[in-house]
Protein backbone atom coordinates (compact mmCIF):
# COMPACT_ATOMS: atom_id res chain seq x y z
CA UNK A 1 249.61 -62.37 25.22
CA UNK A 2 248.95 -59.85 22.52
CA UNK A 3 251.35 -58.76 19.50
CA UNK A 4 251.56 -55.65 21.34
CA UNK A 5 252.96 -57.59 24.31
CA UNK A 6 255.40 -59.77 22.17
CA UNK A 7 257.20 -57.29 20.59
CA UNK A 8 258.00 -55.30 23.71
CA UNK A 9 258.81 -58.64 25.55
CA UNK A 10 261.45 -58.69 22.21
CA UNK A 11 260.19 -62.00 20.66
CA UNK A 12 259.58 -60.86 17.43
CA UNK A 13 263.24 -60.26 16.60
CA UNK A 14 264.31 -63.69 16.45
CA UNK A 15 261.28 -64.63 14.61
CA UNK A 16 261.98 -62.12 12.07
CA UNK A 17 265.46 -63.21 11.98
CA UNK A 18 264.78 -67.11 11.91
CA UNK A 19 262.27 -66.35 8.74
CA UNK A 20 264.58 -64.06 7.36
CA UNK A 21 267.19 -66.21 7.20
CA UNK A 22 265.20 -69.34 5.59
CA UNK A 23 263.70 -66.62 2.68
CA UNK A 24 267.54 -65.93 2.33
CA UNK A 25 268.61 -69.16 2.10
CA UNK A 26 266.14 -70.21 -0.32
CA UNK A 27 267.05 -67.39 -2.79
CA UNK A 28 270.47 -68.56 -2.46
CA UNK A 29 269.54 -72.29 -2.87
CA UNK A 30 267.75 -70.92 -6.07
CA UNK A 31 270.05 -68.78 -7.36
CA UNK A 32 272.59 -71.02 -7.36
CA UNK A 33 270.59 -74.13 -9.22
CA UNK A 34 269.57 -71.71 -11.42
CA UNK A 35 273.50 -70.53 -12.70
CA UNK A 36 274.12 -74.13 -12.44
CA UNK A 37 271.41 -75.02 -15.22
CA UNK A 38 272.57 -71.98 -17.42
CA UNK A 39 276.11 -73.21 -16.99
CA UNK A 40 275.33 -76.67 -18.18
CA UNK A 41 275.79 -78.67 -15.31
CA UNK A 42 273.91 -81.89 -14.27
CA UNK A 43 271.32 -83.53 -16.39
CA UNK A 44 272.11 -80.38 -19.02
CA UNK A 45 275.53 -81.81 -19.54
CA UNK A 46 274.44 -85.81 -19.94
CA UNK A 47 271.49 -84.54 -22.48
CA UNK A 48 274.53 -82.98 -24.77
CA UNK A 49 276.97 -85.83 -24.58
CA UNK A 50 273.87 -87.58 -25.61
CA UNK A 51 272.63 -85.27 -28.67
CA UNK A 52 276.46 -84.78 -29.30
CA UNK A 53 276.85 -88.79 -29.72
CA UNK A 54 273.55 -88.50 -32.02
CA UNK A 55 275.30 -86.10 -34.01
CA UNK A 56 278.47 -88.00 -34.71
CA UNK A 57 276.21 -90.96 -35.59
CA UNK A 58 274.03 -89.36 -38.00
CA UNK A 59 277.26 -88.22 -39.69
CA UNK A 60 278.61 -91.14 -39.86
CA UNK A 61 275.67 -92.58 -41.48
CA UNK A 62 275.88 -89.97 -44.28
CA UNK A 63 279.32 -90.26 -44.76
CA UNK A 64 278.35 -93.96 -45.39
CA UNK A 65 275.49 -93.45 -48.09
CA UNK A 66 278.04 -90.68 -49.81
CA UNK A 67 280.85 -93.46 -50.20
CA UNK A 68 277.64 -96.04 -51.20
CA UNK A 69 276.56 -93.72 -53.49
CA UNK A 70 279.99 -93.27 -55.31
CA UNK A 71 280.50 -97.23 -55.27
CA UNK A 72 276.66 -97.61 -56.92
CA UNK A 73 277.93 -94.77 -59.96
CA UNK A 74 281.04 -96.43 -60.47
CA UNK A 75 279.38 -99.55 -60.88
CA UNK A 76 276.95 -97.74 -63.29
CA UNK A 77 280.32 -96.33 -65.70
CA UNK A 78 281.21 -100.70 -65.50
CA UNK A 79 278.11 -102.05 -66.57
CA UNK A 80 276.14 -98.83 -68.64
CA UNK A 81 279.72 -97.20 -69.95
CA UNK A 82 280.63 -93.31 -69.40
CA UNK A 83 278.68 -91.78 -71.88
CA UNK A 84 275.48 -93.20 -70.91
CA UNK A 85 276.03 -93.44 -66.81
CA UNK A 86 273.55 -90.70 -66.04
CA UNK A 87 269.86 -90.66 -66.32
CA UNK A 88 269.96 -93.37 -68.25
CA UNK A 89 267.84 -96.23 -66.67
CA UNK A 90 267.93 -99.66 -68.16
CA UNK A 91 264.51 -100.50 -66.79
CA UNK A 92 262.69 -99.06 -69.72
CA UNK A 93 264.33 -100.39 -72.55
């Protein structure tokens, strides 16, 4: 049976149709993982809970060397005296 043959005999049709409808559902498939990634959804979403948690972390580490920081220059005023509390190191005397 040629091509000419099928296509009078109507085969092609469904054919078409059946690999018509697989392209089409394909693009859809696609389409629609693809607005779900812009969106954020799935493994988007866990990666910024996750950078969002390394965020707060990392803040609260500064916020921790700030207040260590303040502690270390008041003990400077205590034990150097306000006049002399900075740049003054006591290693070089």
């Amino acid at each position: 049976m040629n091509w000419q043959d099928t296509f009078l005999a109507g085969q092609t049709l469904p054919m078409a149709g059946v690999l018509l409808g697989f392209i089409l559902l394909s693009m859809t498939g696609l389409s629609i993982a693809f607005v779900k990634a812009i969106q954020g959804g799935g493994s988007t979403r866990r990666y910024r809970e996750l950078k969002a948690q390394e965020t707060q972390a990392v803040q609260d580490l500064q916020r921790g060397f700030r207040r260590m920081e303040e502690r270390l220059e008041s003990l400077e005023t205590l034990f150097i005296g306000p006049a002399q509390s900075r740049g003054y190191d006591r290693e070089f005397d």
